[in-house]
Structure formats: structure tokens, C-alpha cells
Protein backbone atom coordinates (compact mmCIF):
# COMPACT_ATOMS: atom_id res chain seq x y z
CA UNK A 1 15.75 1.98 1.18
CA UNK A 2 18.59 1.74 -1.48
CA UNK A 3 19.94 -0.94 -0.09
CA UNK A 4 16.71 -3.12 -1.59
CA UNK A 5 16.70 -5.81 -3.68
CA UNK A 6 15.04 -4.04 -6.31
CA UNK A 7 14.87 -7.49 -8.73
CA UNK A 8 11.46 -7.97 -9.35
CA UNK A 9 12.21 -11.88 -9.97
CA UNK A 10 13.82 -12.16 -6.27
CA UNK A 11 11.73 -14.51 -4.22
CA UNK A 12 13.17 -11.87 -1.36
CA UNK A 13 11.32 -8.96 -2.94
CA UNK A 14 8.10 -8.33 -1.25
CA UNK A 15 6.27 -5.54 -0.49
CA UNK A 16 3.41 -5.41 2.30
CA UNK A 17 1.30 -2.07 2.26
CA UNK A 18 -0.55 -1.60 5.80
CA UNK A 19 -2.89 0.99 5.07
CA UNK A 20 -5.61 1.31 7.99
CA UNK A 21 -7.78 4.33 6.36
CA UNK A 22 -10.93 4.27 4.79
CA UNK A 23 -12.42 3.62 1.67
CA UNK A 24 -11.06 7.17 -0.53
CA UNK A 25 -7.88 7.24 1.47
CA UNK A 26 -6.58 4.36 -0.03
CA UNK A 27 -8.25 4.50 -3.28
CA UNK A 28 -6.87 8.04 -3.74
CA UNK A 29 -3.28 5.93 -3.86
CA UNK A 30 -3.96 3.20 -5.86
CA UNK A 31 -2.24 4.27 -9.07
CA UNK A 32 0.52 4.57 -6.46
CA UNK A 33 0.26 1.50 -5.46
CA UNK A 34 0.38 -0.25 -9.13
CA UNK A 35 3.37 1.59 -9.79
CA UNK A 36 5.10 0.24 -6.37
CA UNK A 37 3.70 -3.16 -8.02
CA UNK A 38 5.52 -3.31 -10.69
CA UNK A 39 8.78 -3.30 -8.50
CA UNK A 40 7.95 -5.90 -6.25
CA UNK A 41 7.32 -9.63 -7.25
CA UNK A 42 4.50 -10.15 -4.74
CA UNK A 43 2.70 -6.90 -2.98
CA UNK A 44 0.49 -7.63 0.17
CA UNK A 45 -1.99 -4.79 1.60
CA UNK A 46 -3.63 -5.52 4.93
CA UNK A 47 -6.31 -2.50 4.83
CA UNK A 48 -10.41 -2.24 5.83
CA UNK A 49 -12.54 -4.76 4.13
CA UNK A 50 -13.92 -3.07 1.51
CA UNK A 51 -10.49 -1.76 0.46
CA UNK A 52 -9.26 -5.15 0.27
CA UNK A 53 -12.14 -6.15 -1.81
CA UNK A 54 -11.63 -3.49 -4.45
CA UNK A 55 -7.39 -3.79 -4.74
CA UNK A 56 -7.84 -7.54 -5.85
CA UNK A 57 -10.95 -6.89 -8.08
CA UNK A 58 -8.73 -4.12 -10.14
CA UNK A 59 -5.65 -6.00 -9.61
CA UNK A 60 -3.90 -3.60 -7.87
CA UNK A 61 -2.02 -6.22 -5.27
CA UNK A 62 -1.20 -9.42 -5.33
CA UNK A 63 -3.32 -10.19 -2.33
CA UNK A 64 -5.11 -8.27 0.12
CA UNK A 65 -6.10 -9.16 3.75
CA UNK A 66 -8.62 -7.76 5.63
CA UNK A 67 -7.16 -5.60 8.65
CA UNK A 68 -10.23 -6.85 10.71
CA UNK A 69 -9.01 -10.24 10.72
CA UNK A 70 -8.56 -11.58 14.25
CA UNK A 71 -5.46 -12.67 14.28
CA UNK A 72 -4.42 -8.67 12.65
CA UNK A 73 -5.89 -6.98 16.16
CA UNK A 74 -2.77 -8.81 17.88
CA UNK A 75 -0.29 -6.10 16.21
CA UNK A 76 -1.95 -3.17 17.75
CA UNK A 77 -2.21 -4.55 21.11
CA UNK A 78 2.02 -4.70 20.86
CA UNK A 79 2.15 -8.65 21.33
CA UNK A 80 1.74 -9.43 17.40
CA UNK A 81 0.23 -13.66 17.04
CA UNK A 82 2.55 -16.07 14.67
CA UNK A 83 0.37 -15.45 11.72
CA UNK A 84 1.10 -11.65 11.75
CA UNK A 85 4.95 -12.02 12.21
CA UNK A 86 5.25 -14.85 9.61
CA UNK A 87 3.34 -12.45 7.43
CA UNK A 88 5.76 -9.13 8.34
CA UNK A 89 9.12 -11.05 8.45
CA UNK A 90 7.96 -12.87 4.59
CA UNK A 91 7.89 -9.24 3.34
CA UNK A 92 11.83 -7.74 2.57
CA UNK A 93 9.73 -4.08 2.51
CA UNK A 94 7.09 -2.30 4.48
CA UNK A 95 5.33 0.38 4.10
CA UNK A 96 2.99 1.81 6.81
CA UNK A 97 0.86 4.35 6.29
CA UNK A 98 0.25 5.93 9.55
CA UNK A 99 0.41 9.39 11.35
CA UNK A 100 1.90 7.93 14.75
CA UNK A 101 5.27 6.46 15.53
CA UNK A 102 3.76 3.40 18.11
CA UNK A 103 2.89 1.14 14.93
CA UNK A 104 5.57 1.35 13.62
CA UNK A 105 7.99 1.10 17.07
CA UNK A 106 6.02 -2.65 16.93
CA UNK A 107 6.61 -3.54 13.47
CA UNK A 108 10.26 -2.30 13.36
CA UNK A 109 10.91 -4.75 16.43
CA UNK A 110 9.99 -7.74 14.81
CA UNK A 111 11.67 -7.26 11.14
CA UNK A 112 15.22 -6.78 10.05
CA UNK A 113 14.38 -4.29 7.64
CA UNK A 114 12.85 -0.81 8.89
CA UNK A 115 9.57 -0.07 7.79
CA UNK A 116 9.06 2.75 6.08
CA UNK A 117 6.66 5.00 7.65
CA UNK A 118 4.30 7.40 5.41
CA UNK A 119 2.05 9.87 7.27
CA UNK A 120 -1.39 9.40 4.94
CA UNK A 121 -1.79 12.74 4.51
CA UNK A 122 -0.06 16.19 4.04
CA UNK A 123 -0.12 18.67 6.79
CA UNK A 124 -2.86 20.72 7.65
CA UNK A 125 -1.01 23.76 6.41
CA UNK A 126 0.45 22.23 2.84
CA UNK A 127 -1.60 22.96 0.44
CA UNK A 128 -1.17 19.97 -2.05
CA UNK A 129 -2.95 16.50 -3.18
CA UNK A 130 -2.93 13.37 -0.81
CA UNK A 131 -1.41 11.37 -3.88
CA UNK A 132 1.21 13.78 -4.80
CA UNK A 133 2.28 14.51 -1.10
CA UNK A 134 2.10 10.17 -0.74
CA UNK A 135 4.36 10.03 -4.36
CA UNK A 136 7.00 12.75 -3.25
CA UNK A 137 7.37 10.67 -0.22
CA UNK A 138 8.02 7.57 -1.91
CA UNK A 139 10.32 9.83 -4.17
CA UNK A 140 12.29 10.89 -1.49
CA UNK A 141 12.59 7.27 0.11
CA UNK A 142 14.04 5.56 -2.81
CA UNK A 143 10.84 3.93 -3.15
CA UNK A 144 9.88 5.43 -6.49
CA UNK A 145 12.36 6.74 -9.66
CA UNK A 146 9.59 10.05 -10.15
CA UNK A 147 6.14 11.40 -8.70
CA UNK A 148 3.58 9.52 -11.36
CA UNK A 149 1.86 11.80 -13.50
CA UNK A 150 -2.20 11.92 -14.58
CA UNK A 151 -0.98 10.75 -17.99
CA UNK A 152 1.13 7.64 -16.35
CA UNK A 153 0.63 4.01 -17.05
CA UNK A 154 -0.58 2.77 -13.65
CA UNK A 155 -3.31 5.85 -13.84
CA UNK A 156 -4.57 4.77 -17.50
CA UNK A 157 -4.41 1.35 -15.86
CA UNK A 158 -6.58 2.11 -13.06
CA UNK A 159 -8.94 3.87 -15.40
CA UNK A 160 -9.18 1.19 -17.94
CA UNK A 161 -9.66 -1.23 -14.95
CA UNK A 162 -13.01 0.95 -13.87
CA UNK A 163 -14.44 0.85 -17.72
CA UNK A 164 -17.27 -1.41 -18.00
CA UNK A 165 -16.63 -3.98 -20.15
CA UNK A 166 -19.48 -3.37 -22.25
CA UNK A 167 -20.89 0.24 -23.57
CA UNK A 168 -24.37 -0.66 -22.11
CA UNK A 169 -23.03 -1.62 -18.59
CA UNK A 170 -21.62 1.15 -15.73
CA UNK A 171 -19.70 0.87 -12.66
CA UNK A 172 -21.19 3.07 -9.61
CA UNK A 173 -18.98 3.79 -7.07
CA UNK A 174 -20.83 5.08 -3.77
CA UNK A 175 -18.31 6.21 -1.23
């Protein structure tokens, strides 16, 4: 991952997120996700509806596409449509967050540039929070300088991005 353009102002320096969990899997890693943002000058997540929904109402990617989108079931069948290659070859980086290898064996034979596969959880046995075990991932991949801590500016960001704009109004988010 090193070898990356890492110039946010690259027109080669996309990032697409595919992220197929559910609703508090992903939304566990969005302060992750607006720290890879800040590296990248256009980040893409394909994830469930809902997901996709929420990441452009708090800004956390550039755009978001819906992995129930028709043309989207043509990856996991192996024979991925023109729409979904244009969209994985237009992205320099990848990240997949999945627990199997067959994904990414799909993905990997239609780009130039490995993706970078992230298992969306930590073992059974490790005793230690999704988002930490996702950061020290990215860590280790080149992906991130440092594991992002409580007091970081993506997780004020996300917070301040949840505040109602008025004191009379709340946000209620059933899961």
C-alpha cells in the first residue's frame, strides 16, 4: 500500500470502501472512515441501503451506492457488468471489508491494484473493539499514520455531525 499516491489533489487518488454489513457494523467505523477521507480526493462506499443513506447525510463519503443495486449483484456472481468494473478500475484503492477470500479473488482480477482485504471483525478469541481491531489493520497496511483516538478529529466530527442543530430538536437513532 506504500506505493499509493497518497496526494489528496491526484485525480488518481480514489478510495472505494465495499462494506456489505449491517447497519452498526459500518457505523461502528465511520470515524474510520472520515479519517481515510481526508487522504483520498474522492471516497466511494457501496454498502446496504440504509448505510448509504446515513454516510452522505453526515458526510462521511463522497458518494455512497447502494450494494442492492442491480447492476452490484453481478460482482458476486464472479462475472462483474460494465458499470461495476468502470466503477472498481476508477478507484486507485480498495478496501473490502469481508471475512472470505472469493470477493476479493473477483475484485483483484479485474484491477491493477490489489485490494486490500479487512476481515470486519476481530476474532472470536481477541478480546478488543471492532474499530480498534479495523484501525490497527489499516495501521499495519499503510493505510493510516496511527489508530484514531476517542479524542480525534474525525470522532468530534462524527459527533458534532449527530448534534441537532437546534437545543429543542433530537436525533433518534433506532438500530
Amino acid at each position: 500500500m506504500d506505493s499509493k499516491d497518497t496526494n489528496t489533489l491526484s485525480p488518481t487518488n480514489k478510495l472505494l470502501i465495499i462494506h456489505p454489513g449491517a447497519l452498526g457494523d459500518v457505523v461502528t467505523l465511520f470515524g474510520l472512515i472520515a479519517e481515510l477521507k481526508k487522504r483520498f480526493r474522492q471516497t466511494t462506499m457501496v454498502c446496504a441501503p440504509t448505510v448509504s443513506k446515513l454516510a452522505q447525510a453526515f458526510s462521511i463519503v463522497d458518494r455512497a451506492i447502494s450494494q442492492e443495486a442491480g447492476y452490484w449483484a453481478s460482482l458476486y456472481g464472479g462475472q462483474p457488468s460494465e458499470r461495476v468494473l468502470q466503477l472498481l478500475c476508477e478507484h486507485r484503492t480498495i478496501i473490502l471489508f469481508t471475512v472470505g477470500k472469493e470477493l476479493e479473488i473477483i475484485i483483484n482480477a479485474q484491477v491493477s491494484e490489489p485490494c486490500l482485504r479487512v476481515p470486519p471483525r476481530p476474532p472470536a478469541n481477541e478480546r478488543i473493539h471492532v474499530a480498534r481491531f479495523v484501525a490497527e489493520v489499516l495501521v499495519a497496511n499503510g493505510m493510516l499514520d496511527q489508530v484514531p483516538t476517542p479524542q480525534s478529529a474525525a470522532c468530534k466530527q462524527i459527533a458534532r455531525a449527530g448534534m441537532p442543530a437546534k437545543k429543542n430538536r433530537s436525533i433518534i437513532l433506532l438500530h
